[in-house]
Protein backbone atom coordinates (compact mmCIF):
# COMPACT_ATOMS: atom_id res chain seq x y z
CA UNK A 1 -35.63 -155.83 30.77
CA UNK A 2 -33.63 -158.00 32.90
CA UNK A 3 -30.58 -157.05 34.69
CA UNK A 4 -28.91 -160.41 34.69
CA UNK A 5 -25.16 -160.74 34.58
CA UNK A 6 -23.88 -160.71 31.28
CA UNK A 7 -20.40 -163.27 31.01
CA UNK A 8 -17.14 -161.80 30.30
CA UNK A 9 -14.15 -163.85 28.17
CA UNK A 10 -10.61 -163.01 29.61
CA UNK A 11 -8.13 -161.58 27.73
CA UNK A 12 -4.26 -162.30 27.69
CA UNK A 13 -3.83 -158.42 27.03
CA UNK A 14 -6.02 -157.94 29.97
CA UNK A 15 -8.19 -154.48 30.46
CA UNK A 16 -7.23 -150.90 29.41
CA UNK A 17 -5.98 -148.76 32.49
CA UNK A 18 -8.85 -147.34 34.40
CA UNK A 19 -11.33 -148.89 31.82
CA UNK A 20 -14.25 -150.01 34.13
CA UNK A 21 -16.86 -150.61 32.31
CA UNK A 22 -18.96 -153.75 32.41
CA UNK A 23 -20.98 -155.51 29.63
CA UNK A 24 -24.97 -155.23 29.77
CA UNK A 25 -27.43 -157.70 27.68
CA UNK A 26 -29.84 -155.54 25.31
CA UNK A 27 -33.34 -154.57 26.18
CA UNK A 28 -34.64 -157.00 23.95
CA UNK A 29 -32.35 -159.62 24.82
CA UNK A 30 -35.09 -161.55 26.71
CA UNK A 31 -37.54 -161.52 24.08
CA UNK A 32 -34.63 -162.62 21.78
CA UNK A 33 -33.95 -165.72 23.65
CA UNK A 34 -38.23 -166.51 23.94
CA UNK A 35 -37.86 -166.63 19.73
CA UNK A 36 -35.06 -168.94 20.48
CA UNK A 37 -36.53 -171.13 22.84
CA UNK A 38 -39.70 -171.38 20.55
CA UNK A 39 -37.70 -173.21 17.93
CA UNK A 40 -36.96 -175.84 19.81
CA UNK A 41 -40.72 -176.21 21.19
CA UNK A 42 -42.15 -178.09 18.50
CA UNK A 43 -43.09 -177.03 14.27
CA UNK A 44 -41.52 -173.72 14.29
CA UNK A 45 -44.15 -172.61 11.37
CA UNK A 46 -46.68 -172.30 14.75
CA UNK A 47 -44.34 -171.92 17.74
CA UNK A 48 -41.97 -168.67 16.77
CA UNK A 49 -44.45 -166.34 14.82
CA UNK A 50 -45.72 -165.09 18.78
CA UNK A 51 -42.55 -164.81 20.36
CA UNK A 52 -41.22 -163.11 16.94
CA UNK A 53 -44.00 -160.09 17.03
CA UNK A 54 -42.81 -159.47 20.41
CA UNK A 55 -38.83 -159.66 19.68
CA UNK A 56 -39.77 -157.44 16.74
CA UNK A 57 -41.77 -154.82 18.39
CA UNK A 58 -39.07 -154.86 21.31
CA UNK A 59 -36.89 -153.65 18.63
CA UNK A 60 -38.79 -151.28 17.06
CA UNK A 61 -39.65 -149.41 20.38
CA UNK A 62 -37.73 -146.81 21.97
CA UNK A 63 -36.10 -147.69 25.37
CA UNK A 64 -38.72 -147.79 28.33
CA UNK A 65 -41.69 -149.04 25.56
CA UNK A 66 -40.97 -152.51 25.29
CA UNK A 67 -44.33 -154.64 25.29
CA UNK A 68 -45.43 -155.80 28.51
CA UNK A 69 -46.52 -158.95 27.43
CA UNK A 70 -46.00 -162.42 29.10
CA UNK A 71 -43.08 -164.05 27.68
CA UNK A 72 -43.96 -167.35 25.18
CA UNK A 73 -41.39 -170.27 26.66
CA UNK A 74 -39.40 -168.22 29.14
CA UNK A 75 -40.31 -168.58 32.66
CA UNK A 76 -39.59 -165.16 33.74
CA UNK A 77 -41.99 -162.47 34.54
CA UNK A 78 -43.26 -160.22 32.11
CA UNK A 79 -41.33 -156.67 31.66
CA UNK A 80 -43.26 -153.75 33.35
CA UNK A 81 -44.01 -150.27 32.48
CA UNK A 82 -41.54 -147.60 33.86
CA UNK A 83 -42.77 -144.18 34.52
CA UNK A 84 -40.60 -142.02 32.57
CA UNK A 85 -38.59 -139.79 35.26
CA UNK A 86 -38.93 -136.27 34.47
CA UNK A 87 -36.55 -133.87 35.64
């Protein structure tokens, strides 16, 4: 959903030869962190059960059907629909 950097730890072995690869956060990495967020928002019994049914159906979806609903706590913009590229 969000192509935000995703933080690297150093080693002291450093990287394999020609390995170039770079980390990227989940699809449903954004929802993940709304369910976090609500937590900390208040009684969790009323905050988290939202945010949850959207982590959870995140999961459950195949890549490019994530729900396009507004995030909960999160003040990001809301995923959009992708037209599937046919080729």
């Amino acid at each position: 959903m969000s192509s935000r950097p995703v933080p690297r730890r150093e080693s002291p072995w450093g990287l394999p030869e020609g390995d170039t690869r770079q980390p990227v956060a989940h699809r449903c990495n954004d929802r993940a962190e709304d369910v976090i967020q609500a937590l900390f928002e208040g009684n969790p019994f009323k905050t988290v059960p939202g945010p949850f049914k959207l982590f959870w159906q995140c999961m459950r979806s195949k890549p490019g059907e994530e729900p396009t609903e507004p995030f909960y706590y999160l003040q990001l913009d809301p995923p959009k629909k992708e037209e599937a590229k046919l080729e």
